[in-house]
Protein backbone atom coordinates (compact mmCIF):
# COMPACT_ATOMS: atom_id res chain seq x y z
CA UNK A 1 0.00 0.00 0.00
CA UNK A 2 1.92 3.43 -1.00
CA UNK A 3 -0.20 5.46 1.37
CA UNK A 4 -0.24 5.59 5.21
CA UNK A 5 -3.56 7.79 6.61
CA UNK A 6 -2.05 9.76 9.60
CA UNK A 7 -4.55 12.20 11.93
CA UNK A 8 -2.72 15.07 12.48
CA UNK A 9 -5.04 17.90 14.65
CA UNK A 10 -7.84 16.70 13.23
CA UNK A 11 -6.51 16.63 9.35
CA UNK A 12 -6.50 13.51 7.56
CA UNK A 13 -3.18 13.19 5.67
CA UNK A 14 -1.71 10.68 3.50
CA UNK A 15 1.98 11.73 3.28
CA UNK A 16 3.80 9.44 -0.16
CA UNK A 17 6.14 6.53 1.71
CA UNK A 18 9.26 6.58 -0.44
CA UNK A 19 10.00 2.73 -1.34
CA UNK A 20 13.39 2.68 -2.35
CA UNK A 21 14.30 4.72 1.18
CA UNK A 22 11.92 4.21 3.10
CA UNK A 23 13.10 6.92 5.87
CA UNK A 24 12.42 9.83 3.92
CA UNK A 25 9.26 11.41 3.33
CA UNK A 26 8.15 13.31 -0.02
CA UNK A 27 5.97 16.07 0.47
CA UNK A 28 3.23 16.02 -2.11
CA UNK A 29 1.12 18.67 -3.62
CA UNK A 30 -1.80 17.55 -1.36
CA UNK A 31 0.72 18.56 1.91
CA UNK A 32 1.48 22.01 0.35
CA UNK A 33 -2.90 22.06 -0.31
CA UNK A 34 -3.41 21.35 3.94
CA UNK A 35 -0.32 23.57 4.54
CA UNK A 36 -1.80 26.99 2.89
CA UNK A 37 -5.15 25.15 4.33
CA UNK A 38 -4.23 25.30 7.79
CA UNK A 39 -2.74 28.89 7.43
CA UNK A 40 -5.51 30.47 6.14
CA UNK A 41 -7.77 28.92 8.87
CA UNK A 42 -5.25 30.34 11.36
CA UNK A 43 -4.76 34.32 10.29
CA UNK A 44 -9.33 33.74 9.87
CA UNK A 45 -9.31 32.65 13.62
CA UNK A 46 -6.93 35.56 14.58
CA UNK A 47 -9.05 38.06 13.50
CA UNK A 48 -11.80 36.25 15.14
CA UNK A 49 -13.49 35.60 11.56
CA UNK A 50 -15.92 32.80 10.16
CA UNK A 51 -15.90 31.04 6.89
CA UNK A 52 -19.18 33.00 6.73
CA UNK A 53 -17.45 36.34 7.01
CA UNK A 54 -14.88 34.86 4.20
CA UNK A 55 -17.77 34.85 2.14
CA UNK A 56 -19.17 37.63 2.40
CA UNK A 57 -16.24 39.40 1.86
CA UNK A 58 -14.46 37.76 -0.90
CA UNK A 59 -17.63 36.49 -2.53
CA UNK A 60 -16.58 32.51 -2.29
CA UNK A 61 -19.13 30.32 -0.95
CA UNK A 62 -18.52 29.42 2.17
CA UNK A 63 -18.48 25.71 1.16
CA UNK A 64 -15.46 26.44 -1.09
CA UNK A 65 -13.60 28.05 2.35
CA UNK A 66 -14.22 25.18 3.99
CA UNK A 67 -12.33 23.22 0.96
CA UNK A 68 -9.87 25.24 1.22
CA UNK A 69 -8.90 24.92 4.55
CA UNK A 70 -9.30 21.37 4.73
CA UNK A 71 -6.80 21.28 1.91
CA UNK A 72 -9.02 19.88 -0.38
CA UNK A 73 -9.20 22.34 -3.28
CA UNK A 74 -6.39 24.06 -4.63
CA UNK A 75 -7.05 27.97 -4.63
CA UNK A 76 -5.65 29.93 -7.72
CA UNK A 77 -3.29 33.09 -6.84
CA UNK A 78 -6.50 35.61 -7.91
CA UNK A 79 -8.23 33.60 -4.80
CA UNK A 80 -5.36 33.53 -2.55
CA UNK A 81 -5.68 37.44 -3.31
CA UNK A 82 -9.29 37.51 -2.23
CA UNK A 83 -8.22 35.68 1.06
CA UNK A 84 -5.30 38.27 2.15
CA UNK A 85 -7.57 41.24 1.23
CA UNK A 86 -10.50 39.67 3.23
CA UNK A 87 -7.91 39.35 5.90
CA UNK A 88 -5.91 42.79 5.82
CA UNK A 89 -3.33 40.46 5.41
CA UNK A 90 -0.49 41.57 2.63
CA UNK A 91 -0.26 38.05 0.42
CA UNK A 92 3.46 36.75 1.43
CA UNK A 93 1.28 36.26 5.58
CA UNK A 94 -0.33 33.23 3.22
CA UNK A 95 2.86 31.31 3.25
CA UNK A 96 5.35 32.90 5.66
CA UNK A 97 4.41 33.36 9.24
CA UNK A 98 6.18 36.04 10.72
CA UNK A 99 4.79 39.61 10.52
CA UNK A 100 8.35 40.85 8.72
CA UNK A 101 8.64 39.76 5.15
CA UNK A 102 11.03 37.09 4.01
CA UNK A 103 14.18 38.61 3.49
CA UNK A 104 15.19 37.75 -0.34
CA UNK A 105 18.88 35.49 -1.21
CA UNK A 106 21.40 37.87 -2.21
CA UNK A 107 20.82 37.79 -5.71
CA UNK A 108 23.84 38.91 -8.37
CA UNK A 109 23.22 42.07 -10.18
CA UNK A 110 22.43 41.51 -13.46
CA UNK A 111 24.60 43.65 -15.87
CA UNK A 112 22.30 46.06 -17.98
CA UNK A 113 22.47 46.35 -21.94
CA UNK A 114 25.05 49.60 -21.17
CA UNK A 115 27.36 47.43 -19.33
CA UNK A 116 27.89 44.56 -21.52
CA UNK A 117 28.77 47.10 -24.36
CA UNK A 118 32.34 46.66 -25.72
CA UNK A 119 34.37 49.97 -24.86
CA UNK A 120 31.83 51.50 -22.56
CA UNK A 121 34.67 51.39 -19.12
CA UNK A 122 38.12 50.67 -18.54
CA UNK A 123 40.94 49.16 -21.04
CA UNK A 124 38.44 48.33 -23.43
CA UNK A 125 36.91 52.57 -23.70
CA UNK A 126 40.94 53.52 -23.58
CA UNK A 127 41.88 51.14 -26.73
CA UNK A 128 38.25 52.47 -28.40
CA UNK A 129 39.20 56.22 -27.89
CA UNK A 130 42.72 55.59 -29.64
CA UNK A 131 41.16 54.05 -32.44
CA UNK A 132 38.90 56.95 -32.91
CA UNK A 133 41.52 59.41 -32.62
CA UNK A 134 43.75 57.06 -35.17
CA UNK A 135 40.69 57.29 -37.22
CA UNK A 136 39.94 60.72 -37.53
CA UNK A 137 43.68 61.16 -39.13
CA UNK A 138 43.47 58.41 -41.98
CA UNK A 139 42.31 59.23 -45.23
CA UNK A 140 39.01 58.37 -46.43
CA UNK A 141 40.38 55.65 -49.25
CA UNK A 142 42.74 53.99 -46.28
CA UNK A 143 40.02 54.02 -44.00
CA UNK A 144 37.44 51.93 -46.08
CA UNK A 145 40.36 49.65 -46.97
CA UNK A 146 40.66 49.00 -42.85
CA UNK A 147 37.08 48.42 -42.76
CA UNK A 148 36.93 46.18 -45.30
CA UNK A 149 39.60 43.89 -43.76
CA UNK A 150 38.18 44.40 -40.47
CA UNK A 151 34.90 42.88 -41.97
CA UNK A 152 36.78 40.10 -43.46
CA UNK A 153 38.13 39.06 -40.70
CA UNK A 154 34.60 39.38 -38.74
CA UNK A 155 33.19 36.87 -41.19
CA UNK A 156 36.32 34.92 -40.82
CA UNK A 157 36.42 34.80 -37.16
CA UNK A 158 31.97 33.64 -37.38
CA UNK A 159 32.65 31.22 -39.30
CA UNK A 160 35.05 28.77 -37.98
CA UNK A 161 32.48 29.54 -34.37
């Protein structure tokens, strides 16, 4: 049998048994469904709410509340909005339970379009400043014959890539 039934508070659960390892325990969607479930029942019972008051102000039947909490229906993100505003909550109280916010990973900077530009800082805006000023001297017939080699040797270069 894959499935163990386990009473936990009153909540029926039946959490996957893992075969191969038996010791460790997969959550499944349905344990993520009792988990917002439970914490939505919570923050209604802290403001000292019913599932009738839910539905009154969100508009969901108070049969579908119920579901909810129970973990038995999945609520889409427009309803989990309907839930927070019905509860003054903001929307991360759903899943975090703490009355700060989740502090977010250090996340790298992405560079922006300016910064990946070749010659925009550094070396790279010295050597492009020389050849501008090298350039500006040449004569117009020497200077298309550069840029004719230099677009040689582009095509070149893409394609042995």
């Amino acid at each position: 049998m894959p499935y163990a039934t386990v009473r936990v508070s009153g909540i029926v659960q039946r959490p996957q048994l893992n075969l191969i390892r038996p010791w460790i325990r997969v959550a499944t969607v349905e344990d993520q469904n009792v988990v917002i479930g439970q914490r939505l029942r919570v923050l209604r019972e802290e403001k000292k709410l019913s599932q009738g008051d839910i539905e009154k102000k969100t508009g969901l039947l108070r049969c579908y509340v119920s579901r909810v909490e129970n973990g038995h229906t999945v609520p889409a993100v427009e309803t989990l909005e309907k839930f927070a505003r019905a509860l003054e909550v903001p929307m991360y109280r759903l899943f975090y339970d703490s009355e700060e916010p989740p502090k977010l990973p250090n996340v790298l900077k992405r560079k922006s379009a300016d910064d990946i530009l070749w010659g925009n800082s550094g070396k790279d805006a010295r050597i492009l400043a020389t050849f501008c000023r090298l350039f500006g001297r040449m004569k117009e017939g020497d200077l298309g014959l550069v840029l004719l080699m230099a677009r040689k040797m582009a095509k070149q270069k893409a394609g042995s890539v």
